[in-house]
N, C-alpha and C. Protein backbone atom coordinates (compact mmCIF):
# COMPACT_ATOMS: atom_id res chain seq x y z
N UNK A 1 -20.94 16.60 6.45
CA UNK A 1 -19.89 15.94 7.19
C UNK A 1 -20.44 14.69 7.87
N UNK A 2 -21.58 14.50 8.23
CA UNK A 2 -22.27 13.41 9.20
C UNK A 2 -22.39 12.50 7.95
N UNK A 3 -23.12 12.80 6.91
CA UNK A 3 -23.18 11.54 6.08
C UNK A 3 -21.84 10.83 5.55
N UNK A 4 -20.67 11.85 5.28
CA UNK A 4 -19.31 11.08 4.83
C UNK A 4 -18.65 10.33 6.34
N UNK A 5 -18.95 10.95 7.46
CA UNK A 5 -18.77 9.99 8.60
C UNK A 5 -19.68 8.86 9.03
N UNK A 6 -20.74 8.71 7.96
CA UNK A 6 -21.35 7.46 8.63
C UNK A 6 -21.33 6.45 7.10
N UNK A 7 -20.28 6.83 6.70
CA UNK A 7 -19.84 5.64 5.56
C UNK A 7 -19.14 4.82 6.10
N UNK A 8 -19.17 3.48 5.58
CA UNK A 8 -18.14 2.50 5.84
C UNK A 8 -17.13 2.68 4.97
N UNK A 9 -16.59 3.61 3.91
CA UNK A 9 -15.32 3.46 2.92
C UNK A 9 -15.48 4.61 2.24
N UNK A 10 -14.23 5.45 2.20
CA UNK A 10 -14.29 6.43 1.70
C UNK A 10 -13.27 6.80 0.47
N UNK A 11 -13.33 7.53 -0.60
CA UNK A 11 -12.26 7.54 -1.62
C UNK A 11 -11.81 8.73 -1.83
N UNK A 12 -10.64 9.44 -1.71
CA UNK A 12 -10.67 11.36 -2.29
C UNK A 12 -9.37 10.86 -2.58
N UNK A 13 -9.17 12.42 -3.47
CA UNK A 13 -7.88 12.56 -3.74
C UNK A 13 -6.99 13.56 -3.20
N UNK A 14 -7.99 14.44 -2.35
CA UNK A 14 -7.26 15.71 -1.55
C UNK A 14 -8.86 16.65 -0.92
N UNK A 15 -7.85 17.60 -0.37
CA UNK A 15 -9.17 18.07 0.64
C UNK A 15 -8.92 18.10 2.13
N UNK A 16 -9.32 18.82 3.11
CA UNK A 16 -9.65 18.41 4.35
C UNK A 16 -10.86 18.46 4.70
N UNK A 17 -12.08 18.71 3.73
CA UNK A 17 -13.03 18.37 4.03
C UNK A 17 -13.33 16.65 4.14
N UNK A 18 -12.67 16.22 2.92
CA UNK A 18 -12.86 14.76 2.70
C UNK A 18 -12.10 13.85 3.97
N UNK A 19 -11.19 14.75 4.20
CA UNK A 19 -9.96 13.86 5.00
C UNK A 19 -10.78 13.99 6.35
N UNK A 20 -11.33 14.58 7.26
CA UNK A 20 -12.37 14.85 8.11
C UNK A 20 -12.98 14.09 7.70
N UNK A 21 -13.97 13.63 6.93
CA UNK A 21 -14.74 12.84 6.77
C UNK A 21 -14.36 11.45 6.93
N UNK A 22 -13.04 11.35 6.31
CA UNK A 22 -12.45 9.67 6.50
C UNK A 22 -12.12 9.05 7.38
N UNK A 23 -11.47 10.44 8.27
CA UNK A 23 -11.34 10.37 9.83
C UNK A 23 -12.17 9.95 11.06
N UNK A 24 -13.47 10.78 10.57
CA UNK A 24 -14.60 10.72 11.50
C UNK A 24 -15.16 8.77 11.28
N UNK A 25 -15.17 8.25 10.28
CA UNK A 25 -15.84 6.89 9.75
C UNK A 25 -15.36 6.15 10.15
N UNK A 26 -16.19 5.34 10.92
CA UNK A 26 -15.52 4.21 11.68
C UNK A 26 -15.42 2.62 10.71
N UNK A 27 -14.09 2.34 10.87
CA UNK A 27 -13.58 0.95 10.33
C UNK A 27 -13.80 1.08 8.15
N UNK A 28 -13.69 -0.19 7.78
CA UNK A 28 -13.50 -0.08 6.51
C UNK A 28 -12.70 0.57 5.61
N UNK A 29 -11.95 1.05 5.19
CA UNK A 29 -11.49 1.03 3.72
C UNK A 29 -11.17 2.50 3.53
N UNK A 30 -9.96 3.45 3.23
CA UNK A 30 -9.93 4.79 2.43
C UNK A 30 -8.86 4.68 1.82
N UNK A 31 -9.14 5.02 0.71
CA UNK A 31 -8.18 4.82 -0.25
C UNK A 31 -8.26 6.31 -0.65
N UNK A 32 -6.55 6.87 -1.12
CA UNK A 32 -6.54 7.85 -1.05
C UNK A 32 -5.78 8.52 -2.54
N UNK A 33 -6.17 9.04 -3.32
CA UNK A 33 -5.40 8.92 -4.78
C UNK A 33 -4.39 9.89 -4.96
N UNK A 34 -3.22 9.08 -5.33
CA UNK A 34 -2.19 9.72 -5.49
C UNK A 34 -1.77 10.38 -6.63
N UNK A 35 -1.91 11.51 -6.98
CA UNK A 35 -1.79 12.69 -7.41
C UNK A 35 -0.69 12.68 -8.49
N UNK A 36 0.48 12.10 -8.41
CA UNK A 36 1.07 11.63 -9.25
C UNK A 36 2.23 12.92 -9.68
N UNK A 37 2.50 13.64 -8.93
CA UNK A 37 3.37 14.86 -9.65
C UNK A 37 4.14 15.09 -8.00
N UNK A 38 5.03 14.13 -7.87
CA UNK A 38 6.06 13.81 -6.66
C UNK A 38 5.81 14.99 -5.96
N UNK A 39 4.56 15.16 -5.40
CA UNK A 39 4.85 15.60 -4.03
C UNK A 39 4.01 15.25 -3.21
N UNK A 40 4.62 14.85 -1.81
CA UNK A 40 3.53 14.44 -0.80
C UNK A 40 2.57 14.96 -0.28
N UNK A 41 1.23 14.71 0.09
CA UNK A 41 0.25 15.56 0.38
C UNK A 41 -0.10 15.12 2.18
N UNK A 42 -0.69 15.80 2.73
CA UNK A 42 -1.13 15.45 4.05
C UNK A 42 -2.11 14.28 4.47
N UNK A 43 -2.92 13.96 2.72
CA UNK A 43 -3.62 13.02 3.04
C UNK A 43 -2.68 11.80 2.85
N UNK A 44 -2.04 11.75 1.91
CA UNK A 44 -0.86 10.44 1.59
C UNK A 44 -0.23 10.46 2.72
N UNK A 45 0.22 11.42 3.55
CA UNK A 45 1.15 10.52 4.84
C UNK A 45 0.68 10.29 5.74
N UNK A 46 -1.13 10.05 5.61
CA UNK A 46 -2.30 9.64 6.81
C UNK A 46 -2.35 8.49 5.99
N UNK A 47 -2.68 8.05 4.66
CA UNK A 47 -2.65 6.40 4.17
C UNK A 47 -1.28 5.82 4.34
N UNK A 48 -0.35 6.46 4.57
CA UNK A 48 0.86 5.48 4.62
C UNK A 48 1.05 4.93 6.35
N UNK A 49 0.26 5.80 7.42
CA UNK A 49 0.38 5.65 8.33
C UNK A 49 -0.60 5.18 9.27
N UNK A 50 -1.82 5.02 8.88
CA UNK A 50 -2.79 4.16 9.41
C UNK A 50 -3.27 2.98 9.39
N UNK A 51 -4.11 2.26 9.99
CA UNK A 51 -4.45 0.83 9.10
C UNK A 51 -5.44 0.94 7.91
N UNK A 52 -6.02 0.25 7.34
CA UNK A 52 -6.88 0.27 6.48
C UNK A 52 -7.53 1.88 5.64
N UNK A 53 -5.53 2.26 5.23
CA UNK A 53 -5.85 3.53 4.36
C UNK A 53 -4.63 3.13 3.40
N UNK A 54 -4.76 3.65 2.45
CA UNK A 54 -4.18 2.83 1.03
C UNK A 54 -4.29 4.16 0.16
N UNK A 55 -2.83 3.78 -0.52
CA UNK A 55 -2.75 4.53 -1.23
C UNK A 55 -3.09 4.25 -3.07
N UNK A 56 -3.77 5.21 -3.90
CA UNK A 56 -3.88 4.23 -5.34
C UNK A 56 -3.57 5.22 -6.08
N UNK A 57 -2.31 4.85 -6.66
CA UNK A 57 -1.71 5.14 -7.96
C UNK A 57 -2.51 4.98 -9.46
N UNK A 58 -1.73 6.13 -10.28
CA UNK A 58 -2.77 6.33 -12.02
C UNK A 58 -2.38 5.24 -12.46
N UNK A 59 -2.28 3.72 -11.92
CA UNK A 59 -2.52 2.88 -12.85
C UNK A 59 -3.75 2.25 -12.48
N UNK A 60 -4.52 2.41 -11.28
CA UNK A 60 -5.13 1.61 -10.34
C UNK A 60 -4.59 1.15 -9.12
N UNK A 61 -3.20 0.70 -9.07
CA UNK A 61 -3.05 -0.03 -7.87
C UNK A 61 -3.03 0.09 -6.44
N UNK A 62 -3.57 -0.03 -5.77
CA UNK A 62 -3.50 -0.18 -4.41
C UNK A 62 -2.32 -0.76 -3.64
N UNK A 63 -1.49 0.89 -3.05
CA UNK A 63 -0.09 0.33 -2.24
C UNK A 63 -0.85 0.57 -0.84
N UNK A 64 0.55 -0.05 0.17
CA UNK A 64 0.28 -0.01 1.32
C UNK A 64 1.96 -0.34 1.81
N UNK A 65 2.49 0.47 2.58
CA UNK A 65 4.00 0.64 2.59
C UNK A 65 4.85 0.16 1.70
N UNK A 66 4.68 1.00 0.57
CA UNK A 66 5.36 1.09 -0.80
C UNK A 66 5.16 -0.78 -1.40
N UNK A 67 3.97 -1.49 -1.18
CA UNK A 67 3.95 -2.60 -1.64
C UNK A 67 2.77 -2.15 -2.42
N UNK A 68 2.58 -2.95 -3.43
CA UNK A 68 1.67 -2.91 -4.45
C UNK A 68 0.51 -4.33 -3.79
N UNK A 69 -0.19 -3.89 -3.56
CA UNK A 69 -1.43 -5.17 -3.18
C UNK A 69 -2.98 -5.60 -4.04
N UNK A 70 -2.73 -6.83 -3.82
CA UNK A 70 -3.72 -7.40 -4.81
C UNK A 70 -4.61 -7.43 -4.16
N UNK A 71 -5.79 -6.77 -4.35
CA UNK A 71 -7.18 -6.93 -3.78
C UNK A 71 -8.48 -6.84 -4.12
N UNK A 72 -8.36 -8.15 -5.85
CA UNK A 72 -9.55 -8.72 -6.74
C UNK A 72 -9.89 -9.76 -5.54
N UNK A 73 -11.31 -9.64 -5.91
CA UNK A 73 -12.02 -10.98 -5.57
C UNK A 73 -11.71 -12.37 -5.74
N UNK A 74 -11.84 -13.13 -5.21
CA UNK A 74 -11.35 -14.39 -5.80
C UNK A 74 -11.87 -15.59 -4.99
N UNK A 75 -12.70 -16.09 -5.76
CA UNK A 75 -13.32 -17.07 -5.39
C UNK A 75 -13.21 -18.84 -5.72
């Protein structure tokens, strides 16, 4: 649990071990994978409701209140 809380970015798709872990980590990035068989999970209505937690759909994409967001590099 101490090492997934001293990440800067975390990725699961379910769990409350993981979700504890994403919780505990301060700042950066959790993206949380959506499961894809319409039903909501406890971790999806913690990415729809925090800052910098995101939800990613089986195509890849990264939503964030039902918006689809672009977030390639680009230089």
């Amino acid at each position: 649990m101490a090492l997934l809380a001293a990440c800067n970015h975390s990725i699961f798709a379910y769990g409350t071990y993981a979700l504890t872990g994403a919780l505990l980590a301060q700042g950066g990035y959790t993206i949380v994978f959506d499961i894809g068989n319409n039903t909501i999970t406890k971790e999806m209505q913690f990415a729809s409701a925090l800052p910098g937690w995101y939800l990613m759909n089986s195509k890849g994409e990264l939503t964030y209140e039902d918006k689809i967001l672009d977030l390639t590099m680009r230089s």
